[in-house]
N, C-alpha and C. Protein backbone atom coordinates (compact mmCIF):
# COMPACT_ATOMS: atom_id res chain seq x y z
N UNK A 1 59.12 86.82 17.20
CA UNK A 1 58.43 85.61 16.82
C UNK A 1 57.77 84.94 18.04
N UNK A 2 58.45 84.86 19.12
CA UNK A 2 58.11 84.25 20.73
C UNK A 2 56.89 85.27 20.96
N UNK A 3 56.80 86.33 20.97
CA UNK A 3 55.63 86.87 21.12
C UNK A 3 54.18 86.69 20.20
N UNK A 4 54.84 86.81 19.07
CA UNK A 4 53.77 86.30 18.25
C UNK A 4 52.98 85.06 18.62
N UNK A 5 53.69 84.05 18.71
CA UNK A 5 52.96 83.00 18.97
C UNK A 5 52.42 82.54 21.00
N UNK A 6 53.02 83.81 21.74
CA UNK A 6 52.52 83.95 22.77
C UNK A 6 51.10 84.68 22.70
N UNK A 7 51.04 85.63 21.90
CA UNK A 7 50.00 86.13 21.71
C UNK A 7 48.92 85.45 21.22
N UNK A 8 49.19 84.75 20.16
CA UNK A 8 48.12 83.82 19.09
C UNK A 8 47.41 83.12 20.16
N UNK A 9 48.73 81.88 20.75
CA UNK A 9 48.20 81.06 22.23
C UNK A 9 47.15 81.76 23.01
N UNK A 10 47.78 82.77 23.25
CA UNK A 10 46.71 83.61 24.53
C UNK A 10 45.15 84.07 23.78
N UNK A 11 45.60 83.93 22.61
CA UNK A 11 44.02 84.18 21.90
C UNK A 11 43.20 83.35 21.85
N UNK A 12 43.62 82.17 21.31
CA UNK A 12 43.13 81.09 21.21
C UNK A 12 42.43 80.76 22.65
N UNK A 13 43.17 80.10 23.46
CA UNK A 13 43.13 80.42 24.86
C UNK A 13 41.82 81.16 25.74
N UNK A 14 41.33 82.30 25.01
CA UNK A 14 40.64 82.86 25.35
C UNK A 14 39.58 82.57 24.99
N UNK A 15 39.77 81.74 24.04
CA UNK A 15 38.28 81.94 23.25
C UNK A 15 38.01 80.72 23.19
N UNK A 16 38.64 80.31 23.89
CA UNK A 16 38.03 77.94 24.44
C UNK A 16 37.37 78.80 25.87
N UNK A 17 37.98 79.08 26.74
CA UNK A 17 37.58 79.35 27.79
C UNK A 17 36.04 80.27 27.70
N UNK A 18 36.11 81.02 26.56
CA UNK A 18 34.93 81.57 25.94
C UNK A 18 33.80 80.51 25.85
N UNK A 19 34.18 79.62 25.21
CA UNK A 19 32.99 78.53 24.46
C UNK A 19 32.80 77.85 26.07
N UNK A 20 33.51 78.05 26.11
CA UNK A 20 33.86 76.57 27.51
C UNK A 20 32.47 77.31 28.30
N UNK A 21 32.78 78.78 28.74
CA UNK A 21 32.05 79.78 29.62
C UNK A 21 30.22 79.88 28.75
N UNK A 22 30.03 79.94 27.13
CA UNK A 22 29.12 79.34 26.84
C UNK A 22 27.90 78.62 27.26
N UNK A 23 28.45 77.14 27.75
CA UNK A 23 28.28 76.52 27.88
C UNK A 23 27.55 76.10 29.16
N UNK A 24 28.51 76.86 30.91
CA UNK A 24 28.09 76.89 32.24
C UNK A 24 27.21 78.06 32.44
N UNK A 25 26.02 77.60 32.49
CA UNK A 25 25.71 78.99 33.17
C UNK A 25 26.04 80.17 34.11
N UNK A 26 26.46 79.36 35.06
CA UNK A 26 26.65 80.83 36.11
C UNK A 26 28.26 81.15 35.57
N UNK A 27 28.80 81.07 34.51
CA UNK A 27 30.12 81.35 33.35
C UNK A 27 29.86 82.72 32.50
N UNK A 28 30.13 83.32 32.46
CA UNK A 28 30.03 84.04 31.44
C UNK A 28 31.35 84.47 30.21
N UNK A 29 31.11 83.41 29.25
CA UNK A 29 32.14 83.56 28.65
C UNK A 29 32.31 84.59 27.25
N UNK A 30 31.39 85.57 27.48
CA UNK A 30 31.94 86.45 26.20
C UNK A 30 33.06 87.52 26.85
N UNK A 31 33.13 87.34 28.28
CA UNK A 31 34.10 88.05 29.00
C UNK A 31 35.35 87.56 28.79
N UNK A 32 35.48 86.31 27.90
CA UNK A 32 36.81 85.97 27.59
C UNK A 32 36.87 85.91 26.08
N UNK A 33 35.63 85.55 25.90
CA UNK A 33 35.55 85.37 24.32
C UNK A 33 36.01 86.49 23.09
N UNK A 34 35.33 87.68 23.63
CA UNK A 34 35.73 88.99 22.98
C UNK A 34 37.46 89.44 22.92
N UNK A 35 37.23 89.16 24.48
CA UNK A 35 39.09 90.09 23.71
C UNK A 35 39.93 88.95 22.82
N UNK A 36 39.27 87.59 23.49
CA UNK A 36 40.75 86.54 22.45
C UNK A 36 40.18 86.87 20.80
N UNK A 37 39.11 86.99 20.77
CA UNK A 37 38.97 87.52 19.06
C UNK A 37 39.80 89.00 18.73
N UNK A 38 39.61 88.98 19.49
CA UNK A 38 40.08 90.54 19.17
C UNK A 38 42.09 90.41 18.97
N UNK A 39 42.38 90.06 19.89
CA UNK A 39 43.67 89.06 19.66
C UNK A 39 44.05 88.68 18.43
N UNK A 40 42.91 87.64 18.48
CA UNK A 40 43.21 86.81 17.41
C UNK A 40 43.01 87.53 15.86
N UNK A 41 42.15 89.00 15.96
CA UNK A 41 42.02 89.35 14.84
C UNK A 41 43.23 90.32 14.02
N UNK A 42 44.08 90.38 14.83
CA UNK A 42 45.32 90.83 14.36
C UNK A 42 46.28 90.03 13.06
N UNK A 43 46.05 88.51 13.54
CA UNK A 43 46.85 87.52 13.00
C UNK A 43 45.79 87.05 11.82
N UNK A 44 44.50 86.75 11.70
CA UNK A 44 43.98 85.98 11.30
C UNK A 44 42.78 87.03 10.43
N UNK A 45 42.88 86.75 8.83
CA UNK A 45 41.82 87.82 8.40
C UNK A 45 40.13 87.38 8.27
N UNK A 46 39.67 86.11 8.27
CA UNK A 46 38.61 86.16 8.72
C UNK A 46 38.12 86.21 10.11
N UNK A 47 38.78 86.08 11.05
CA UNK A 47 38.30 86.81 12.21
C UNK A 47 38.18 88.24 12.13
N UNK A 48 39.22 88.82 11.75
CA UNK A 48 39.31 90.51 11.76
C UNK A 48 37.41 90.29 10.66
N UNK A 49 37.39 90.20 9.83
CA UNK A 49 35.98 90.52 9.06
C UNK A 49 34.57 90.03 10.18
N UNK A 50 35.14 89.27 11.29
CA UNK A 50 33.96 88.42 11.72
C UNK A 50 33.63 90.09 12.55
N UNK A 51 34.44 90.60 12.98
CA UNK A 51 34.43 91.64 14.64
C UNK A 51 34.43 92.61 13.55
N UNK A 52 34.87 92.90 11.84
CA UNK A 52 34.43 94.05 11.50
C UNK A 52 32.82 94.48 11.00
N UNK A 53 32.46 92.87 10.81
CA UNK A 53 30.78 93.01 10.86
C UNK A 53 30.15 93.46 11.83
N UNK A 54 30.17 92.72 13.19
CA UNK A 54 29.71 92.70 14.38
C UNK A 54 29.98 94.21 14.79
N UNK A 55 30.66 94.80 14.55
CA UNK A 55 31.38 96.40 14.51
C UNK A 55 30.20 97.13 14.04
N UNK A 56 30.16 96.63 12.54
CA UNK A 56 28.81 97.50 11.61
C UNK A 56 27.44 97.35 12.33
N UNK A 57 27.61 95.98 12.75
CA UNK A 57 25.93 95.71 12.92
C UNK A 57 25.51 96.64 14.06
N UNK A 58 26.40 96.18 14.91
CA UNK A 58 26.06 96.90 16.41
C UNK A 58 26.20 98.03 16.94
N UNK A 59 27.42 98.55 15.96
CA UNK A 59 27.14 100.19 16.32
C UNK A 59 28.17 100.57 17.20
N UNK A 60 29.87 99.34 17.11
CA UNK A 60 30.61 100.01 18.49
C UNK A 60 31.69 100.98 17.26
N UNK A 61 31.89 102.00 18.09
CA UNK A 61 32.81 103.03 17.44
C UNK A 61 34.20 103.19 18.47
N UNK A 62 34.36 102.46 19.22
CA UNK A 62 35.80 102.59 20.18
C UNK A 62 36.46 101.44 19.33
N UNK A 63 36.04 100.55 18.02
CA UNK A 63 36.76 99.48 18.22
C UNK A 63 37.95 100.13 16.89
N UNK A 64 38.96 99.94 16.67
CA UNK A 64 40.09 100.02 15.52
C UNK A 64 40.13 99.03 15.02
């Protein structure tokens, strides 16, 4: 359970620092943004659909 919600945190986490990185230019925050979705798409089923679109659209085949 402690992991679970270490994990969730760390997703979340990632993906403020994402928006946050957005935001600064010389930031680049999809370098944080991506994996906390990805994280987060374990726990949460419209995220998992958001990264299984983005999957279709774009054409990545490494992702599970």
């Amino acid at each position: 359970m402690v992991r679970h919600t270490a994990r969730i945190t760390l997703g979340f986490v990632l993906v403020i620092i994402g928006l946050i990185g957005g935001l600064i230019p010389v930031f680049q925050g999809w370098v944080f943004g991506i994996p906390g979705l990805i994280i987060l798409a374990d726990y949460f089923p419209p995220i998992k659909r958001l990264l299984d679109w983005a999957k279709s659209r774009y054409g990545g085949k490494n992702y599970k």
